[in-house]
N, C-alpha and C. Protein backbone atom coordinates (compact mmCIF):
# COMPACT_ATOMS: atom_id res chain seq x y z
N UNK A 1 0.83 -1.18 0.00
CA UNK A 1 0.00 0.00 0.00
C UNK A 1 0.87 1.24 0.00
N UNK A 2 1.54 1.52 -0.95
CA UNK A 2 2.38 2.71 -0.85
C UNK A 2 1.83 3.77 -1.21
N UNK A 3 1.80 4.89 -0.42
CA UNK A 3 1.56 6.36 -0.37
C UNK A 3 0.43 6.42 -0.23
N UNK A 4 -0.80 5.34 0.34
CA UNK A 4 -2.02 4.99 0.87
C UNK A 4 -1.81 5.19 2.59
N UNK A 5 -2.53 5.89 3.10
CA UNK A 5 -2.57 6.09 4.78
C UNK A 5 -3.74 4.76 4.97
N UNK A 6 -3.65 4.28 5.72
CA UNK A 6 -4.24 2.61 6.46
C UNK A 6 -5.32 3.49 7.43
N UNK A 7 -6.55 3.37 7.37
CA UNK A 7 -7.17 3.83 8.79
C UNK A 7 -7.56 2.57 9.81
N UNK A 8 -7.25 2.93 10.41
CA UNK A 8 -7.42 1.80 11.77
C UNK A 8 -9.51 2.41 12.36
N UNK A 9 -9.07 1.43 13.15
CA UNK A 9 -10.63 1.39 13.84
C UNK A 9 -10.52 2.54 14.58
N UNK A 10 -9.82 2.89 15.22
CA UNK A 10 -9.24 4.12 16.58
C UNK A 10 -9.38 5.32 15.79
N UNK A 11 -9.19 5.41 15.09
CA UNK A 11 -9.05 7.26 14.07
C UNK A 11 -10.09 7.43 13.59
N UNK A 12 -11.51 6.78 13.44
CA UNK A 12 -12.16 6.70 12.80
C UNK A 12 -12.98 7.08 14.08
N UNK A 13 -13.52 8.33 13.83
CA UNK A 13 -14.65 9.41 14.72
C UNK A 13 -15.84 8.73 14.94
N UNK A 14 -16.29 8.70 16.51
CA UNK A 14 -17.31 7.73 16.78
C UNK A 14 -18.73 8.63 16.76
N UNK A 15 -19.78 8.26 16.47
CA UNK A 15 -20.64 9.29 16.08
C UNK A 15 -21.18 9.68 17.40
N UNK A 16 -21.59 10.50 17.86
CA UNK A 16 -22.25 10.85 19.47
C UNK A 16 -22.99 12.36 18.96
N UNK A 17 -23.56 12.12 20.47
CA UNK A 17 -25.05 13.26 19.96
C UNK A 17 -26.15 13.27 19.18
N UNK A 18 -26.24 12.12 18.78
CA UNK A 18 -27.54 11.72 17.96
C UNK A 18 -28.66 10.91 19.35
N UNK A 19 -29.56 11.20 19.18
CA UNK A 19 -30.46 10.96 20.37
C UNK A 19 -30.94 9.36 19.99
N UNK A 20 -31.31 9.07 18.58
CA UNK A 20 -31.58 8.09 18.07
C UNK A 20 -30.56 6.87 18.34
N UNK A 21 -29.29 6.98 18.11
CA UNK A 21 -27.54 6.37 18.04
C UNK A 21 -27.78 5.95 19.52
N UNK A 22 -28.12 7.06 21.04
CA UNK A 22 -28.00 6.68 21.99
C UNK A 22 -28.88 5.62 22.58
N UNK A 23 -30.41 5.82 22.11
CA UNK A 23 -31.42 4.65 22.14
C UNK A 23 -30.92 3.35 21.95
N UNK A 24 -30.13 3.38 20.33
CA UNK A 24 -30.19 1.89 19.73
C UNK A 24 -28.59 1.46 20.56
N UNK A 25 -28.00 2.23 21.33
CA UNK A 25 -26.86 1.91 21.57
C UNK A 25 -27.09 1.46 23.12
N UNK A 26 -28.16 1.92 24.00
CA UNK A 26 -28.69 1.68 25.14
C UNK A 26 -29.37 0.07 24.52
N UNK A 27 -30.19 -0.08 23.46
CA UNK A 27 -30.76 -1.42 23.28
C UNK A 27 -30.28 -2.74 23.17
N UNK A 28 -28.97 -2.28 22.56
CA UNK A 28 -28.06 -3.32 21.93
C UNK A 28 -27.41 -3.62 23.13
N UNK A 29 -27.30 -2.88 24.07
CA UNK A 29 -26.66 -3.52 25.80
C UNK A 29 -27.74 -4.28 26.00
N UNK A 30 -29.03 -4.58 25.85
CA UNK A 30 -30.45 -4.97 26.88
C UNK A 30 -30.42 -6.08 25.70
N UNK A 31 -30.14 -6.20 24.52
CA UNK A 31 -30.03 -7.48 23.67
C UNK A 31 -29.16 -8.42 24.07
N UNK A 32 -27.75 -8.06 24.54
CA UNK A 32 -26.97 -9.06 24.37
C UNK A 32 -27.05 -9.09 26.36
N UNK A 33 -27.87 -8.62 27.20
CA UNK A 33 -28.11 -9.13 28.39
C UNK A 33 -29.34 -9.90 28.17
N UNK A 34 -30.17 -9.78 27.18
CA UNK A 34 -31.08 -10.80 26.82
C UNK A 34 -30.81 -12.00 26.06
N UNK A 35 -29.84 -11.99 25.56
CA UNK A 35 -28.87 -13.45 25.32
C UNK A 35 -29.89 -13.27 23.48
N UNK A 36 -30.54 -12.29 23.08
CA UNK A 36 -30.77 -12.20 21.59
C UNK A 36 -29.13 -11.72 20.66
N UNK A 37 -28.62 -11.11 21.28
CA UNK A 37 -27.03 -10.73 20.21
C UNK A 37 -26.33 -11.20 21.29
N UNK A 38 -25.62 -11.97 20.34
CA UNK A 38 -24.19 -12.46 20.72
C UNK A 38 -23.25 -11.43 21.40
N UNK A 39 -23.00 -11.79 22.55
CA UNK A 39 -21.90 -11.19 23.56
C UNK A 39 -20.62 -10.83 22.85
N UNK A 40 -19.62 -9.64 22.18
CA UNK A 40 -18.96 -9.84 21.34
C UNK A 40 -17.62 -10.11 22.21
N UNK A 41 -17.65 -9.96 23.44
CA UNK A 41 -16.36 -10.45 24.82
C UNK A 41 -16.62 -11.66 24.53
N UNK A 42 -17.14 -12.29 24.99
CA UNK A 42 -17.57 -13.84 25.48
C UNK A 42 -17.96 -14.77 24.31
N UNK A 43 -18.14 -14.45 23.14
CA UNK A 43 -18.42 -14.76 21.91
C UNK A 43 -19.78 -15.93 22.46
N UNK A 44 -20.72 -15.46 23.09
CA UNK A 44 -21.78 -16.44 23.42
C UNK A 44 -23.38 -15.71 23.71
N UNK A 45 -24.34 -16.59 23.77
CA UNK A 45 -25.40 -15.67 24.17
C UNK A 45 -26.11 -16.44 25.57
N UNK A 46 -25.29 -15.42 25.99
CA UNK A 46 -25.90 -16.00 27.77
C UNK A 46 -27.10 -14.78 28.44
N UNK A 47 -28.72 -15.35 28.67
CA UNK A 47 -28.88 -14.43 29.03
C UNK A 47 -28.95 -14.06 30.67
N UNK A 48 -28.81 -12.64 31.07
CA UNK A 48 -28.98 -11.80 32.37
C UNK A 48 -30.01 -10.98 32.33
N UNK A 49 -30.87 -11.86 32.91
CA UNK A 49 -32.19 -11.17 33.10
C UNK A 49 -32.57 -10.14 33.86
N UNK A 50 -31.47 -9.87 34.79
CA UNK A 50 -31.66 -8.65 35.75
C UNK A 50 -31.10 -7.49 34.94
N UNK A 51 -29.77 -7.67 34.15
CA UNK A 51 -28.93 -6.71 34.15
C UNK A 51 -30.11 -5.98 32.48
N UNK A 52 -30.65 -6.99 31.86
CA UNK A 52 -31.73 -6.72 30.67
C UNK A 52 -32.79 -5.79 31.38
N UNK A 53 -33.26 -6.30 32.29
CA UNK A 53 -34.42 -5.38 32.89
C UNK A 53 -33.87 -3.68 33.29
N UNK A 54 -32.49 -3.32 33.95
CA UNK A 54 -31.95 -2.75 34.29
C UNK A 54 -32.18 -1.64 33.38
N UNK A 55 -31.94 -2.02 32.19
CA UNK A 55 -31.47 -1.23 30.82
C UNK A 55 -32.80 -1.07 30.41
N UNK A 56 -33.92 -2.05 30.49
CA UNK A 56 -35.28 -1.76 30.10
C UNK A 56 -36.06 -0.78 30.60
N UNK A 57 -35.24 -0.47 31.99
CA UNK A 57 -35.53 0.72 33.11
C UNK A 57 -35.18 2.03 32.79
N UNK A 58 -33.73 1.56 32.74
CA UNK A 58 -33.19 2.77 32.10
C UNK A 58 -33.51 3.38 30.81
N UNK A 59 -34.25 2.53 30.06
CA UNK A 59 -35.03 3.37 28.64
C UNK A 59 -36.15 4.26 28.69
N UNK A 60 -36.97 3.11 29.84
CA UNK A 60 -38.24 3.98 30.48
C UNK A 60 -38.18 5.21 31.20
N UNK A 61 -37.44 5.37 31.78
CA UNK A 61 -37.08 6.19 33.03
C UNK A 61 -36.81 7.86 31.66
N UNK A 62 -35.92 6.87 31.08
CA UNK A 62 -35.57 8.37 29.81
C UNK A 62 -36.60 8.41 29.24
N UNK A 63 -37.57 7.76 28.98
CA UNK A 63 -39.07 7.94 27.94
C UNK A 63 -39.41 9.15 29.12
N UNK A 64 -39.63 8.66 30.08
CA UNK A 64 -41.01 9.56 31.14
C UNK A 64 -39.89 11.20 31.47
N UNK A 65 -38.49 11.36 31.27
CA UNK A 65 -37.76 12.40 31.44
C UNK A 65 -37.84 12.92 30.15
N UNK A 66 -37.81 12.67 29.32
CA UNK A 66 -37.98 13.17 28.13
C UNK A 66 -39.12 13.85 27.50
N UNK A 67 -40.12 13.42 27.65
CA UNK A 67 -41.53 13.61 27.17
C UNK A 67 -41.37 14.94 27.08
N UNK A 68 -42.08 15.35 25.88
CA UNK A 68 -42.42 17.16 25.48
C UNK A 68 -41.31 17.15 25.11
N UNK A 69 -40.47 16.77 25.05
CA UNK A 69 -38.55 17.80 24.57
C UNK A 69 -38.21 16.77 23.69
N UNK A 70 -38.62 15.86 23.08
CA UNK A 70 -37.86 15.12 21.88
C UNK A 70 -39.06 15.21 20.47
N UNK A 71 -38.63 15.22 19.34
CA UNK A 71 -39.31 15.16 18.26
C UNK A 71 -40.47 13.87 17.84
N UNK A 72 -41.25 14.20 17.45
CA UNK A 72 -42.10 12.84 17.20
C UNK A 72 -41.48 11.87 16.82
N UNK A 73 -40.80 11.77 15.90
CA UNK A 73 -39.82 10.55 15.56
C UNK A 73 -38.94 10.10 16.37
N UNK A 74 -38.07 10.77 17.16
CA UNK A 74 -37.53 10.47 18.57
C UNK A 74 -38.42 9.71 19.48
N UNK A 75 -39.12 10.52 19.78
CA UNK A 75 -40.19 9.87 20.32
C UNK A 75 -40.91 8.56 20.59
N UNK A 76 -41.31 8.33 18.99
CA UNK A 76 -41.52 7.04 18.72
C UNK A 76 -40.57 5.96 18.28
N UNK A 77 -39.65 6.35 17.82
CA UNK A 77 -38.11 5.09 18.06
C UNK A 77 -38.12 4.98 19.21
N UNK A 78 -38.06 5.79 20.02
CA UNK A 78 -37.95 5.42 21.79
C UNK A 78 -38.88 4.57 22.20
N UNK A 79 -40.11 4.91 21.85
CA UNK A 79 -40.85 4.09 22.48
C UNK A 79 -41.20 2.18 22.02
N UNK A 80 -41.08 2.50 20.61
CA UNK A 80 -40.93 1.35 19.85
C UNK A 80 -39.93 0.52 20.45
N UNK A 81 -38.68 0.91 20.75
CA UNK A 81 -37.26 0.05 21.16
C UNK A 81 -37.55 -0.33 22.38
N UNK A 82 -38.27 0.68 23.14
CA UNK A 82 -38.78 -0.19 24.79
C UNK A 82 -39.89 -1.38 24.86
N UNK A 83 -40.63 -1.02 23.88
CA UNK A 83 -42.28 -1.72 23.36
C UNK A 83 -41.36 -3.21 23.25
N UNK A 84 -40.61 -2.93 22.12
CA UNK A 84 -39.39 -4.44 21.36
C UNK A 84 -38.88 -5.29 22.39
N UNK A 85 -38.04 -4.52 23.42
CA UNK A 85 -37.37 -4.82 24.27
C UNK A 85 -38.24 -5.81 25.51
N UNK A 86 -39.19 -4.99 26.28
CA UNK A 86 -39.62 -5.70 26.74
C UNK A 86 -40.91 -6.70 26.55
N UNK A 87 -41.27 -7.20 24.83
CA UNK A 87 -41.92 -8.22 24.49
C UNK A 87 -40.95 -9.23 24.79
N UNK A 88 -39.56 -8.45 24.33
CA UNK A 88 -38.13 -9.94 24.01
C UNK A 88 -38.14 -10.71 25.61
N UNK A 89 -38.15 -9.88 26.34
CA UNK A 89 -37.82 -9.76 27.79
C UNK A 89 -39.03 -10.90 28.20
N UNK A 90 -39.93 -10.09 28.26
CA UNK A 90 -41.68 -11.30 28.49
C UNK A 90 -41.30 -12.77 27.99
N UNK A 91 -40.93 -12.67 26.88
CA UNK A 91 -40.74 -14.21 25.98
C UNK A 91 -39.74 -14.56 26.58
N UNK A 92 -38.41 -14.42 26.90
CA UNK A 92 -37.54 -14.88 27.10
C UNK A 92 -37.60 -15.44 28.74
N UNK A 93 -38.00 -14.96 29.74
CA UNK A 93 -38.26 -15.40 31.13
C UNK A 93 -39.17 -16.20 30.80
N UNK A 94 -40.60 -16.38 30.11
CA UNK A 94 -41.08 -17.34 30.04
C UNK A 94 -40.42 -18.68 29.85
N UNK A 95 -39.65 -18.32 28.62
CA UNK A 95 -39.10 -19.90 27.98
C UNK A 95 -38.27 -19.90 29.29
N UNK A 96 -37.65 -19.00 30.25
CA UNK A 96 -37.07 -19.37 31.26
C UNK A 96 -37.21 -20.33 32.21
N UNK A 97 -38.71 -19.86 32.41
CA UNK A 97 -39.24 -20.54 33.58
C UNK A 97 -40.49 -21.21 33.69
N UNK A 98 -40.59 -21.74 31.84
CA UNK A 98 -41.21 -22.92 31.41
C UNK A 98 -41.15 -24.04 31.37
């Protein structure tokens, strides 16, 4: 690769401040504690049903702080990703403790 600069993963600007980015980035923690995405440490899907609920809290908690101050579309991605989250959540303790 001569007189080509290589970009690595590290130099490459991580996006922040998008309200949407922070939702799906809060969800994707409550997925892989719901054992739906693969753990990318542990290369496994183990689920933690407390630490899933935690994060399901923590979405809600920002729905009911938020209200009036985010855009309709904000809005409703938010609410949709909590709606998602805790159907996954319902199903998944069931098959738990079926």
């Amino acid at each position: 690769m001569t007189g080509e600069s290589v970009r690595r993963a590290e130099d490459v600007p991580l996006p922040g401040g998008d309200f949407r980015l922070f939702v799906q980035k809060l969800a994707y923690q409550a997925l892989i504690a719901l054992g739906v995405v693969e753990n990318p440490l542990t290369k496994s899907r183990q689920p933690h049903l407390g630490h899933a609920q935690a994060v399901i809290d923590d979405l809600m908690m920002l729905r009911e702080r938020t209200r009036g101050n985010l855009s309709g579309e904000e809005e409703q991605h938010l609410q949709q990703v909590v709606n998602d989250l805790q159907r996954h959540f319902v199903m998944i303790k069931q098959k738990a403790t079926g």
